[in-house]
Protein backbone atom coordinates (compact mmCIF):
# COMPACT_ATOMS: atom_id res chain seq x y z
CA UNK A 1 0.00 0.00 0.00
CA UNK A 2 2.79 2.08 0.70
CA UNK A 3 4.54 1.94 -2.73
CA UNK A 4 1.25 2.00 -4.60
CA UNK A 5 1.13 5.34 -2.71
CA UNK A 6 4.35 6.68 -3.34
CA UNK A 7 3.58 5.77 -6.94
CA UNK A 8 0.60 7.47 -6.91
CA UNK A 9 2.24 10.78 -5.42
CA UNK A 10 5.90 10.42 -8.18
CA UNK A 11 3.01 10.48 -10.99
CA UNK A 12 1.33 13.56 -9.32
CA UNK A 13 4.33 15.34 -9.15
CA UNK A 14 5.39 14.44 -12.66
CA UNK A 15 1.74 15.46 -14.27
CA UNK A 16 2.77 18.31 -12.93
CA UNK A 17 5.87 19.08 -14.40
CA UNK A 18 4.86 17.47 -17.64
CA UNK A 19 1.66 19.26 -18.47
CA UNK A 20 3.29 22.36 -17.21
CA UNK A 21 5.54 21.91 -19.39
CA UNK A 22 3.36 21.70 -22.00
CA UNK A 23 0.62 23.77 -21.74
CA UNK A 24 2.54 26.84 -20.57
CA UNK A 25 2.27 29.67 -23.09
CA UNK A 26 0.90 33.28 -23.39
CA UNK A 27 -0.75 34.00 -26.87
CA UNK A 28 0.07 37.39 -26.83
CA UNK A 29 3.53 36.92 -25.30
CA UNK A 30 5.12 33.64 -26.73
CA UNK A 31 8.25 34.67 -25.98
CA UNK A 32 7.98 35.17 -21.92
CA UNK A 33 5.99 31.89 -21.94
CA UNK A 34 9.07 29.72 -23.10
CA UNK A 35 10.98 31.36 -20.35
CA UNK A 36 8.47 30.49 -17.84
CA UNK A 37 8.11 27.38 -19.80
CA UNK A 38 11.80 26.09 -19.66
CA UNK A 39 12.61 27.23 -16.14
CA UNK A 40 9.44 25.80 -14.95
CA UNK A 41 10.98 23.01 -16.33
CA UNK A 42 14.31 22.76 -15.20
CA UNK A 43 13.45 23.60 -11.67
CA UNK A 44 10.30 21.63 -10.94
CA UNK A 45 12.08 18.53 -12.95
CA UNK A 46 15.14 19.01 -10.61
CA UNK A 47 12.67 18.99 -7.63
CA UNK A 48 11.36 15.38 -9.45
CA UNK A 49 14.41 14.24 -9.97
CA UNK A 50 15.31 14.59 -6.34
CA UNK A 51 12.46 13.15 -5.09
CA UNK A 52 12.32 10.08 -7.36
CA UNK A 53 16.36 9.16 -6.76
CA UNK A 54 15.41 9.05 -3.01
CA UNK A 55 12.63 6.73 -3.12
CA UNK A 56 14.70 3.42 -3.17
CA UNK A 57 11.13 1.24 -3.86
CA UNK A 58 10.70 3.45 -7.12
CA UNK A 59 13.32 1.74 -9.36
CA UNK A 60 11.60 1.97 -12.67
CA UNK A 61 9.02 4.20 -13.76
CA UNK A 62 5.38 3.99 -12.84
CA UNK A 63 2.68 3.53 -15.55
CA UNK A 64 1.24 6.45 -14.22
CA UNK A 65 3.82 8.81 -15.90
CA UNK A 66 3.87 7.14 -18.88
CA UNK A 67 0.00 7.47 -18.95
CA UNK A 68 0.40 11.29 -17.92
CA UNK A 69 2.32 11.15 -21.41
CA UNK A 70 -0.16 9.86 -23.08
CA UNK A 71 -2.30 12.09 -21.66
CA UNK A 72 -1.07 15.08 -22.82
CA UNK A 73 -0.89 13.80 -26.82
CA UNK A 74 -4.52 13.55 -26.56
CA UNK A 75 -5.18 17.05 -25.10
CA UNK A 76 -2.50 18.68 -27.28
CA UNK A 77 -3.96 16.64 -30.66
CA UNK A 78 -7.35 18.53 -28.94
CA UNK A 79 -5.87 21.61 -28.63
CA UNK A 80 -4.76 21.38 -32.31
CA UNK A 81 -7.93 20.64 -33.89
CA UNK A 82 -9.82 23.78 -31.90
CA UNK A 83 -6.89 25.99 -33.81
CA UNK A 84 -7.41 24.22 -37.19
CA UNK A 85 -11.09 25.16 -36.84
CA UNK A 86 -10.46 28.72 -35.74
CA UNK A 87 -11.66 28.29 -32.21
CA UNK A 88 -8.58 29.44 -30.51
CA UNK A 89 -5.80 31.01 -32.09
CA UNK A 90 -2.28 29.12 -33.20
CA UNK A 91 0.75 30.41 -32.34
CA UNK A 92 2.47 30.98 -35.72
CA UNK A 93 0.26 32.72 -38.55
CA UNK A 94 2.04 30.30 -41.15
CA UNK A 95 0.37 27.40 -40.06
CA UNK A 96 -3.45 26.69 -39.24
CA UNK A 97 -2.61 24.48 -35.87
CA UNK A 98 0.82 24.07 -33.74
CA UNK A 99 -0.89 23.19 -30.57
CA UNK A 100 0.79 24.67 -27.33
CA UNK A 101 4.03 25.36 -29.34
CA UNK A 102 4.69 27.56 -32.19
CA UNK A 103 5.76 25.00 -34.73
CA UNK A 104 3.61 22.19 -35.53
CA UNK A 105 7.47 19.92 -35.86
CA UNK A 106 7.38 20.53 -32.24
CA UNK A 107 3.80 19.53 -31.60
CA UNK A 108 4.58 16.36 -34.02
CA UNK A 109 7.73 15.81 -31.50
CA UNK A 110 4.84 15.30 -28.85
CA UNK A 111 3.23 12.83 -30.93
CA UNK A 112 5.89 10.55 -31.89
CA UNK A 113 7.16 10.45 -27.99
CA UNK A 114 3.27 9.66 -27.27
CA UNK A 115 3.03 6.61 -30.18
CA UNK A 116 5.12 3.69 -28.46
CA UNK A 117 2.94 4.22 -24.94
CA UNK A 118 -0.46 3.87 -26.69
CA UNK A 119 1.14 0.99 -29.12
CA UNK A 120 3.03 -1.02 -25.76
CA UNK A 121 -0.66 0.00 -23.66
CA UNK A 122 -2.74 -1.69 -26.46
CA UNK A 123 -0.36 -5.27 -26.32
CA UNK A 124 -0.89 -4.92 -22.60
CA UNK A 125 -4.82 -4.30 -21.94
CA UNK A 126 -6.81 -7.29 -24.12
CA UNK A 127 -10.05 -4.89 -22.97
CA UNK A 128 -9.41 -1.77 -23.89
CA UNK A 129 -6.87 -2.31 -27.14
CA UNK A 130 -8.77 -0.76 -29.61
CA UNK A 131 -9.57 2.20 -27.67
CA UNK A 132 -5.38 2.35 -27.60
CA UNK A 133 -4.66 1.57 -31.49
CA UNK A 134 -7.27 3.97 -31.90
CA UNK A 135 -5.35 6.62 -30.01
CA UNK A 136 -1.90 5.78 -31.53
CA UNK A 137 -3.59 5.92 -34.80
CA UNK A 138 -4.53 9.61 -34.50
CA UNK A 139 -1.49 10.16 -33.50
CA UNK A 140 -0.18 9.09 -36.88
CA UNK A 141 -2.48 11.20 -38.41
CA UNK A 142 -1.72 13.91 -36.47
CA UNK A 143 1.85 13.68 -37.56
CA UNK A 144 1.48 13.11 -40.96
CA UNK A 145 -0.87 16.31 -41.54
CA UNK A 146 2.08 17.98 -39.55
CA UNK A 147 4.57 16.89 -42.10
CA UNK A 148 7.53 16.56 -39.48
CA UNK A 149 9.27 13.42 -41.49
CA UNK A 150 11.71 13.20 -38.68
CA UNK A 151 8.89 12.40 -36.13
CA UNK A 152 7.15 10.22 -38.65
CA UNK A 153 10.19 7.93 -39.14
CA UNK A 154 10.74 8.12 -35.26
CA UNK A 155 6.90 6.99 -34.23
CA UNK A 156 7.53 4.20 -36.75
CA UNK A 157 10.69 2.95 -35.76
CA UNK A 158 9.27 2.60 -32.09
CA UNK A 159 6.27 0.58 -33.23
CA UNK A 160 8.62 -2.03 -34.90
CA UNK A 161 10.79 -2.34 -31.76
CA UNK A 162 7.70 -2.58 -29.42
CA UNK A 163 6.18 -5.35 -32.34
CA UNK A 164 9.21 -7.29 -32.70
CA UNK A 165 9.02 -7.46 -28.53
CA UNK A 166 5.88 -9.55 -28.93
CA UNK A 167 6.99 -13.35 -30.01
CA UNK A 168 4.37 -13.42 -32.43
CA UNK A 169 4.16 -10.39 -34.34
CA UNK A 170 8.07 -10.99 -34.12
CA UNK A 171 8.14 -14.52 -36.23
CA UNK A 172 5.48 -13.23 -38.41
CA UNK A 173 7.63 -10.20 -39.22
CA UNK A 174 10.96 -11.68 -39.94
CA UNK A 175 9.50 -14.63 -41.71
CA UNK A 176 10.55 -14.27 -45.48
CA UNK A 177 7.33 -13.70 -47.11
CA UNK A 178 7.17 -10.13 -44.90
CA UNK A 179 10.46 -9.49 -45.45
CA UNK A 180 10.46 -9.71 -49.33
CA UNK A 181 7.39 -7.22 -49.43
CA UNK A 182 8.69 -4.96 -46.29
CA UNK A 183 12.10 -4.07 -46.91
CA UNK A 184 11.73 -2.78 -50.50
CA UNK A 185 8.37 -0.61 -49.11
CA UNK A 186 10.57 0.45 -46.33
CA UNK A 187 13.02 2.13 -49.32
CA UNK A 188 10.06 3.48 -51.02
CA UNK A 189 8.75 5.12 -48.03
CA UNK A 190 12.35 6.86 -47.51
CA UNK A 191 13.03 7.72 -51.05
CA UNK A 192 9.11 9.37 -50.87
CA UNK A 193 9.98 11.21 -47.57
CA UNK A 194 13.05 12.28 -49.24
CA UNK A 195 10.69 13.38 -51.91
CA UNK A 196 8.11 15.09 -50.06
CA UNK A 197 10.09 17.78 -49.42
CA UNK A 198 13.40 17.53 -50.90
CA UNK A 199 14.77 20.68 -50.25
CA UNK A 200 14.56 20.78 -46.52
CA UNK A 201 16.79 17.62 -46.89
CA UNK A 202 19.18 18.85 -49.19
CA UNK A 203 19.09 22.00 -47.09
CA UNK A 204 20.55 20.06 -43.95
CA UNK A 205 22.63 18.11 -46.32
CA UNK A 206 24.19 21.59 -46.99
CA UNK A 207 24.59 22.30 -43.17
CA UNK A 208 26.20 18.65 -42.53
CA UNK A 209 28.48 19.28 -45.12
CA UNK A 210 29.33 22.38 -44.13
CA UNK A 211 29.24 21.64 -40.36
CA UNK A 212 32.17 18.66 -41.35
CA UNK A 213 35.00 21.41 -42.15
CA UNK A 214 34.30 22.83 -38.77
CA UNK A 215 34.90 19.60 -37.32
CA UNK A 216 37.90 19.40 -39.21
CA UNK A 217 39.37 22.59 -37.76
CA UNK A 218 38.61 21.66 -33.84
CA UNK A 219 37.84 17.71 -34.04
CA UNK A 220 39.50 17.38 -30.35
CA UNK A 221 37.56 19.81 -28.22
CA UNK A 222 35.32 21.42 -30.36
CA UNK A 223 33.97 25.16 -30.07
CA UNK A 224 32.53 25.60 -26.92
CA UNK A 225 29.32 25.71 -26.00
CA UNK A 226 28.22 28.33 -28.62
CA UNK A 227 30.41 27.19 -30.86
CA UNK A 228 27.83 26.55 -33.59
CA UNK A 229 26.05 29.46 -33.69
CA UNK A 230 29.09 31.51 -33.62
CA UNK A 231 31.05 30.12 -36.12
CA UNK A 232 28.81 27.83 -38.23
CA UNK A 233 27.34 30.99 -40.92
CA UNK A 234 31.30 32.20 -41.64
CA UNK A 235 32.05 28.47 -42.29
CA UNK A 236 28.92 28.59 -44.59
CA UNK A 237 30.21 31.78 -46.28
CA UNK A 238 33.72 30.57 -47.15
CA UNK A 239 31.92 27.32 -47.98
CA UNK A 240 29.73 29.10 -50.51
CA UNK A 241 32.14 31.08 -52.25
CA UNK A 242 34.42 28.15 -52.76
CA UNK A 243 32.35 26.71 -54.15
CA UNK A 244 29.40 28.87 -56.20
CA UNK A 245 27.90 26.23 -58.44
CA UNK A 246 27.09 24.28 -55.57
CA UNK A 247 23.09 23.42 -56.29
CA UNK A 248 22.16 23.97 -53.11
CA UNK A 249 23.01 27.26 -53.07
CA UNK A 250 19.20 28.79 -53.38
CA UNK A 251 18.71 26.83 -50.16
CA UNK A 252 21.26 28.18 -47.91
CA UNK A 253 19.38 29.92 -45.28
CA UNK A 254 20.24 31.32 -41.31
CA UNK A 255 21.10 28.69 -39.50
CA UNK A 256 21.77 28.12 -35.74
CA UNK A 257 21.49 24.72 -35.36
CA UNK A 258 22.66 22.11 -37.72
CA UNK A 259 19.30 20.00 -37.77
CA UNK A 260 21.14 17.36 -35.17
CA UNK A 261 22.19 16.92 -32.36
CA UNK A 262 24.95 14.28 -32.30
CA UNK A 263 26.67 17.24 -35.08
CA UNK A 264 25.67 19.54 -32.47
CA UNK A 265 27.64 18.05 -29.81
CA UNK A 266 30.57 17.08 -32.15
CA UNK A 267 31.01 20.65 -32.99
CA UNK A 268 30.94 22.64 -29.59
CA UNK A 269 32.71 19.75 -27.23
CA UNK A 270 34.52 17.60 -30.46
CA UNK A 271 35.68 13.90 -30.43
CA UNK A 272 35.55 14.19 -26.59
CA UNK A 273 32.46 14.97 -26.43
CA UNK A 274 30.15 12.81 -29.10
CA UNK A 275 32.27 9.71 -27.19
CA UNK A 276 31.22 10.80 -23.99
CA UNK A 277 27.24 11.01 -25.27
CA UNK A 278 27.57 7.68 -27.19
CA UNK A 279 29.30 6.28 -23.95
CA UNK A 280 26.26 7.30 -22.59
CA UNK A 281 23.64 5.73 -25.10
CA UNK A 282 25.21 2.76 -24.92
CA UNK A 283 25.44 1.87 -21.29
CA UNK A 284 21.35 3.33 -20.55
CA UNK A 285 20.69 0.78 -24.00
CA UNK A 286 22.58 -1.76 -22.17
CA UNK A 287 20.98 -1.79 -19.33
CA UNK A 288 17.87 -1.25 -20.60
CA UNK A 289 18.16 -4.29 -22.31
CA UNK A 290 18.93 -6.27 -19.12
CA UNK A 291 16.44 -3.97 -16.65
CA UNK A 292 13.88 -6.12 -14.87
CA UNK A 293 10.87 -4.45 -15.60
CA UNK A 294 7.63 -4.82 -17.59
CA UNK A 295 8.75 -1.68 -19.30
CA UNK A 296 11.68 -1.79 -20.79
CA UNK A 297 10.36 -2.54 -23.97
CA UNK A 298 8.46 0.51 -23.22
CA UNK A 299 11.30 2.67 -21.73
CA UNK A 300 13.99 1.24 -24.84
CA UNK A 301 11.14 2.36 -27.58
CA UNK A 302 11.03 5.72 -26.30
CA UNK A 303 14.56 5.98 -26.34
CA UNK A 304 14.38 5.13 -29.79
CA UNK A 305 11.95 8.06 -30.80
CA UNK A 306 14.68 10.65 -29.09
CA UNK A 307 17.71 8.97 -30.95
CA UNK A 308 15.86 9.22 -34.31
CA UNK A 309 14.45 12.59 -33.68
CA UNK A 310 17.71 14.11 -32.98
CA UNK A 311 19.19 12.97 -36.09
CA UNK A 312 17.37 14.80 -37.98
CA UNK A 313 16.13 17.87 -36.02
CA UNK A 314 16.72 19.85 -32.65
CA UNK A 315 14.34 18.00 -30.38
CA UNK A 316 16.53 19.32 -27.05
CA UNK A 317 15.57 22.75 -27.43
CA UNK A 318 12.61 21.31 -26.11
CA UNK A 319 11.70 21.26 -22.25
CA UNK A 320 9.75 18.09 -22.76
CA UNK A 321 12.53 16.00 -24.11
CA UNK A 322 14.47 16.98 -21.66
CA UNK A 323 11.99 15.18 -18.92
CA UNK A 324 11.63 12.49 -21.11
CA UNK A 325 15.25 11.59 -21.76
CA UNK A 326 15.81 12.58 -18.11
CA UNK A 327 13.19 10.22 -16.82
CA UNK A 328 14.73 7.23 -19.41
CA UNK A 329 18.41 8.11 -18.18
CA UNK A 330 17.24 8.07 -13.95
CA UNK A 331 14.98 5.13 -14.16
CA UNK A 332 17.89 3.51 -16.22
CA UNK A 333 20.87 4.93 -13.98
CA UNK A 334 18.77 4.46 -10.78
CA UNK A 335 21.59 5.08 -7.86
CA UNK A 336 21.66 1.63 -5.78
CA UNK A 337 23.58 3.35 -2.99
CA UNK A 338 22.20 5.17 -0.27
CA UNK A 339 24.76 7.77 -0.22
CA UNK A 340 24.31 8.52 -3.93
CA UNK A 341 20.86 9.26 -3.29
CA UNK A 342 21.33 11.53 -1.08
CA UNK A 343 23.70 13.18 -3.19
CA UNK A 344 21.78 13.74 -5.87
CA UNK A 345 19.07 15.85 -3.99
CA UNK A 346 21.88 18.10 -2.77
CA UNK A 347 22.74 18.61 -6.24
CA UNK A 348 19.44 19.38 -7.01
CA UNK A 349 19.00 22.20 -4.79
CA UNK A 350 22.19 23.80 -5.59
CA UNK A 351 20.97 23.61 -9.57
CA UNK A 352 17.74 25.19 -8.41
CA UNK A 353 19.61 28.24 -6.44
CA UNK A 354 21.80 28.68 -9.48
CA UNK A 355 18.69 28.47 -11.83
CA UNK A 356 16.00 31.21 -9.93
CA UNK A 357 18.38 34.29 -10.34
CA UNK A 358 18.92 33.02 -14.33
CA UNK A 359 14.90 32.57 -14.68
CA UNK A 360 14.11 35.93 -13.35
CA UNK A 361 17.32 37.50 -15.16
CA UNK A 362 15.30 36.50 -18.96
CA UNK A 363 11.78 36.99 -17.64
CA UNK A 364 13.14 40.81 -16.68
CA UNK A 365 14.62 40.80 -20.31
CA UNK A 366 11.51 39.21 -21.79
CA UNK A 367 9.23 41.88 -20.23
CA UNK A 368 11.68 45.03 -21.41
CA UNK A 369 11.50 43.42 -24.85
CA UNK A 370 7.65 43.76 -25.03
CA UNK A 371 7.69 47.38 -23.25
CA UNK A 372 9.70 48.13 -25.89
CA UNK A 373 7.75 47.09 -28.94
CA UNK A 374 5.37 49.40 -27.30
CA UNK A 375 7.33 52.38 -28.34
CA UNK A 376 9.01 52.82 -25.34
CA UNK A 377 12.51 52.09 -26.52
CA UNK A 378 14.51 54.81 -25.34
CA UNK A 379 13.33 54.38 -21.75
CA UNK A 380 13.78 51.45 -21.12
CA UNK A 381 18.07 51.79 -22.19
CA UNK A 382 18.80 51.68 -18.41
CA UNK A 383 17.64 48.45 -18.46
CA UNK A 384 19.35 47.04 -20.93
CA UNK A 385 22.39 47.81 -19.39
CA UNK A 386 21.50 46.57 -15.97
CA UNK A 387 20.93 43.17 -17.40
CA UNK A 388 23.69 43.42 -20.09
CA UNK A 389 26.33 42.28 -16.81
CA UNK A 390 23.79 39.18 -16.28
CA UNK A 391 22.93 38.24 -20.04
CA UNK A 392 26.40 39.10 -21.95
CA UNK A 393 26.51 35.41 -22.79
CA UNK A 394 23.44 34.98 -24.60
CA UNK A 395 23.21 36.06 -27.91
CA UNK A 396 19.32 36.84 -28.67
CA UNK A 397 19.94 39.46 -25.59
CA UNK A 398 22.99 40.52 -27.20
CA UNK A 399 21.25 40.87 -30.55
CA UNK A 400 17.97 42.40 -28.86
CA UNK A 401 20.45 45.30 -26.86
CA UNK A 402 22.32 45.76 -30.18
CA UNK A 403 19.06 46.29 -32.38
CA UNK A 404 17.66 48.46 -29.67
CA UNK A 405 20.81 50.76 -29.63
CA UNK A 406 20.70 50.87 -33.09
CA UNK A 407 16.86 51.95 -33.01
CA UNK A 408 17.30 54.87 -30.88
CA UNK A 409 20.36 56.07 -32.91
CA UNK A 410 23.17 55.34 -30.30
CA UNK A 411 25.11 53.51 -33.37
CA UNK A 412 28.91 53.21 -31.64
CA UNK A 413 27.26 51.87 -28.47
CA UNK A 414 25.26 49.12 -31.09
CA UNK A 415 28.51 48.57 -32.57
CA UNK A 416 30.07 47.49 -29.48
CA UNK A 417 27.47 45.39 -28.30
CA UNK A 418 27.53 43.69 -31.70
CA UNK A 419 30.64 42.80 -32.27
CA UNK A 420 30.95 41.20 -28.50
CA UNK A 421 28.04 39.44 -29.76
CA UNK A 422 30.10 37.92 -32.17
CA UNK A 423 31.65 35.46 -29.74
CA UNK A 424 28.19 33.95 -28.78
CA UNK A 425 26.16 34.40 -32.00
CA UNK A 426 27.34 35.77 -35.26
CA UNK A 427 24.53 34.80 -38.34
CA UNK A 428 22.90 37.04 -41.41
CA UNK A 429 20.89 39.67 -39.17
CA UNK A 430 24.35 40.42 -37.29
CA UNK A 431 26.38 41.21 -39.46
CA UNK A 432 23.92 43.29 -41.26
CA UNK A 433 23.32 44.92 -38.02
CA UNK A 434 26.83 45.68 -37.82
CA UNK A 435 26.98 47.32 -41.72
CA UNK A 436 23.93 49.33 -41.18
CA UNK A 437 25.88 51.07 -37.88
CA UNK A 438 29.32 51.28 -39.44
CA UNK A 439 26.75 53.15 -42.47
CA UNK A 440 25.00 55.53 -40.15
CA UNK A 441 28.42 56.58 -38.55
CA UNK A 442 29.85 57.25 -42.18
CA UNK A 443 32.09 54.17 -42.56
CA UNK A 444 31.30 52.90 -45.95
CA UNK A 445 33.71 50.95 -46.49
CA UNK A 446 33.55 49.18 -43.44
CA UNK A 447 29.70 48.72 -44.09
CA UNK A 448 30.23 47.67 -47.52
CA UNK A 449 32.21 44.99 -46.05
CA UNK A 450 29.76 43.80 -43.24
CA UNK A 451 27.89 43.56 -45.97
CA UNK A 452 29.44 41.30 -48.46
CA UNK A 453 30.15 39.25 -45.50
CA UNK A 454 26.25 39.26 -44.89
CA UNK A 455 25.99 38.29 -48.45
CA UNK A 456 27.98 35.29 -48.92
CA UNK A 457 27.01 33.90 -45.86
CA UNK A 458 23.48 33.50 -47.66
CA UNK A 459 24.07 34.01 -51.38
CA UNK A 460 20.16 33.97 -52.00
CA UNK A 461 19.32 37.38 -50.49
CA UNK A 462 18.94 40.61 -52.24
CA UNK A 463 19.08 43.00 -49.60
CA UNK A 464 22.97 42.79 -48.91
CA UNK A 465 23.57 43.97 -52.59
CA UNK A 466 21.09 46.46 -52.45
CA UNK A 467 22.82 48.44 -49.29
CA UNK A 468 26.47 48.25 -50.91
CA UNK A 469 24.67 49.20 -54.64
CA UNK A 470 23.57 52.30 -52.42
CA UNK A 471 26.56 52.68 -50.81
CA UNK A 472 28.37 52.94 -53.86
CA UNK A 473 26.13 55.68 -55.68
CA UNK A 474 26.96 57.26 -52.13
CA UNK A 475 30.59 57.27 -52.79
CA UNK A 476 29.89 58.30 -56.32
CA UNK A 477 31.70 55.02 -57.27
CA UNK A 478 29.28 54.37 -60.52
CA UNK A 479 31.34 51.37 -61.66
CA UNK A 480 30.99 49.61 -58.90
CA UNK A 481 27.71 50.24 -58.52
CA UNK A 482 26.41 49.16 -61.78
CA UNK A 483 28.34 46.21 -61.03
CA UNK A 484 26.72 45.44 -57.89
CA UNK A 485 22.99 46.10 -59.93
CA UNK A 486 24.36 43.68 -62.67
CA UNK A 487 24.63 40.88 -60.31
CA UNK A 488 21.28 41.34 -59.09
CA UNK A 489 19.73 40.71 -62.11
CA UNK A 490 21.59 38.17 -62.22
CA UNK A 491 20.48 36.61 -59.14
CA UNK A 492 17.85 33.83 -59.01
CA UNK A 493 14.61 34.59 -56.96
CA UNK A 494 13.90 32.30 -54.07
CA UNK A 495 10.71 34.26 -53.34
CA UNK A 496 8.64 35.18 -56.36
CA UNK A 497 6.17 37.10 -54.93
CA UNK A 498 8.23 39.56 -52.42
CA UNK A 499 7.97 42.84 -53.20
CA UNK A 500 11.09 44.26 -51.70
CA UNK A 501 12.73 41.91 -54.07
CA UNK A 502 10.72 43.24 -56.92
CA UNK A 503 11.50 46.78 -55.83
CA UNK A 504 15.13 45.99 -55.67
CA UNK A 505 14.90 44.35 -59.16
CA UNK A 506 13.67 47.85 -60.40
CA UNK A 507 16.26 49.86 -58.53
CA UNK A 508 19.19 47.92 -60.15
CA UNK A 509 17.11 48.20 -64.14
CA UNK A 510 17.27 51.70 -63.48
CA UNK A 511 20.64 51.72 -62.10
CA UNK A 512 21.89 50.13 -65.47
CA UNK A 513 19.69 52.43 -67.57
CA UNK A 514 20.49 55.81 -66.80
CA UNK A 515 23.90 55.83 -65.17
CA UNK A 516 25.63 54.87 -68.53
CA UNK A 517 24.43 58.68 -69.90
CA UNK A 518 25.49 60.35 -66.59
């Protein structure tokens, strides 16, 4: 009675944190909400995490939390279909349902993780199965409509290892019959996902590629932990203009994460770190494989869905991954000794002191932000440079302060700002930042660099050429300049319909018309 009450009171706490984690978000302010959203997280899942190492009885996870799970699939596939029929509103204007998140990928992350319980919970209860293949079937649906093929492919791969589990369905599979018919639809179904949208995957081909000379440079150590995002776009750039018939050059885009997270890790922490995360893998696999438990199969599957996701996307910018792959790695890990255990809760609380000053830190940030999108820019500088001495090592707030500056004219004071930026995010919209201030303070050539810097890092957009063709007419510098308007005609349009491209397009006809008889 005891445990079944301890039980009870882990899965409490744990709907908690996992619906919370969830559901969290302010329509009007999305931004503040994934603050709340991922400190919520990391301090209430510390508090879990403390309290479910110290319960020795608890050495695998109740079905409670992977019901609570569940759960929340069904109420976020709910919340999905009242934005898809206009009830409540989504939280990105490009898409007609997202759920709680503002990208349906994420809400199709949900899903997948959510497929394997209601597939395992429909092997396991002989009353209720259809009411569970029914559930794991909207799922499906759910995903597919969302078009995340990364999920897809995940939710599927956890089916097959919770079906070859069963003894049955196992012989039946690998008999040769299935097999003959299976594996070639198995290639189809790739080469058609490939298809679907082909370039989003050539797209991260292009940032794999890419990402592989950066490993070359640091393969020991890596970057750091912004390493990507402040190095990855000039690797891009040189990349690019090494090589300009490259035919994936339209797709080039910003990037701050290379669609994966195992490149992730090999670029900010190198060799050392990928072996220390596979080390990892490996030993929870293992002894998931050997964990007494009715489920393992259960626990292993969902392991699966994270592995496969984060090959092809960036499921750990998440706060619900992190739960789930925290609650697979604890249950799996489970400290036997007593002294551990009490260890870990110590930890815990440290984590969570070092964590409150942080959370209120970005919510302070987060709030400024919106005060000043109000119009109240100039006011609020003060605060910008109170929090500057917290925040220096994130680069949104070091974009955010730089942009701001720039707003309210105080250019050199941008300029600084941006360029320490550089060492924690350096991308497109920075270093265009940095040309327009070097422009407003009169240094053209300087901006006429940022620029072409801005440009080959993503060969695709107009705009770049458009501020040095200006810059140039500035300087009086007409060969230049009709050079510059040559090579936008010559450019290929990624975006048909834009208008500032078409206005840009006009600028550089006119350009090559009339300066010739000036």
């Amino acid at each position: 009675m005891e445990h079944e009450n301890r039980n009870i009171a882990i899965t409490l706490l744990f709907a908690v944190l996992f619906l919370g984690c969830v559901f969290i978000a302010f329509p009007s302010q999305y931004d503040l909400s994934e603050t709340y959203r991922k400190y919520f997280t990391i301090i209430l899942g510390l508090i879990f995490m403390a309290v479910y190492t110290a319960v020795p009885e608890c050495k695998r996870a109740p079905d409670g939390v992977f019901k609570t799970i569940c759960l929340t699939g069904i109420l976020e596939s709910v919340y999905a279909l009242a934005q898809f029929f206009k009830i409540i509103p989504t939280y990105n204007r490009y898409f007609s349902y997202t759920g709680s998140f503002d990208n349906p990928a994420v809400f199709a992350m949900l899903l997948a993780v959510c497929v394997p319980i209601a597939v395992y919970y429909a092997f396991q209860h002989k009353k209720g199965f259809i009411v569970w293949w029914l559930v794991a079937l909207s799922y499906f649906v759910f995903i597919c409509f969302s078009e995340s093929r990364a999920s897809l492919l995940a939710a599927s791969a956890s089916v097959i290892v919770i079906l070859l589990d069963n003894k049955k369905v196992k012989k039946m599979l690998l008999s040769k019959q299935v097999l003959v018919v299976s594996v070639p639809s198995f290639l189809l179904l790739l080469f058609l996902i490939y298809g679907f949208k082909a370039d989003s995957a050539n797209g991260r081909l292009l940032i794999w590629r890419v990402s592989m000379d950066m490993f070359s440079d640091k393969p020991i150590f890596g970057f750091g932990p912004n390493g990507f995002q402040a190095h990855y776009m000039d690797y891009q750039a040189s990349y690019l203009s090494n090589h300009p018939d490259n035919p994936f050059l339209l797709l080039a885009d910003n990037v701050n994460n290379p669609f994966n997270e195992y490149i992730l890790v090999l670029i900010n922490y190198g060799l050392c770190g990928i072996v220390c995360l596979l080390a990892l893998i490996i030993h929870v696999i293992r002894v998931l494989s050997i964990l007494g438990s009715d489920n393992k199969i259960l626990l292993f599957s969902i392991t699966v869905v994270v592995m496969v996701i984060s090959a092809f996307s960036y499921p750990f910018s998440e706060p619900f991954i992190w739960i789930v792959a925290g609650l697979i790695i604890i249950t799996a890990l489970m400290p036997r000794k007593f002294k551990i255990s009490v260890l870990i809760p110590i930890i815990c609380i440290i984590a969570i002191t070092v964590s409150v000053p942080r959370f209120l830190d970005e919510r302070h940030w987060k709030m400024v932000m919106q005060e000043s999108l109000e119009g109240k820019t100039e006011d609020l500088l003060p605060e910008y440079e109170k929090l500057y001495a917290k925040l220096h090592d994130n680069g949104q707030f070091m974009y955010n302060y730089g942009a701001e500056l720039h707003f309210t004219s105080h250019y050199k004071e941008s300029q600084e700002i941006m360029k320490e930026c550089l060492a924690v995010l350096n991308d497109y919209d920075v270093q265009m930042l940095l040309g327009d201030n070097c422009q407003k303070m009169g240094d053209k050539l300087s901006a006429i660099g940022y620029y072409s810097h801005a440009s080959k890092m993503i060969p695709s957009k107009f705009l770049p050429h458009y501020c040095i063709m200006n810059l140039y007419l500035d300087m009086r510098d007409t060969i230049h300049a009709t050079e510059i308007a040559e090579k936008i005609l010559s450019m290929d349009i990624k975006v048909e319909r834009s208008k500032v491209i078409q206005e840009i397009i006009k600028q550089a006809n006119e350009i090559l018309l009339y300066l010739p008889n000036n």
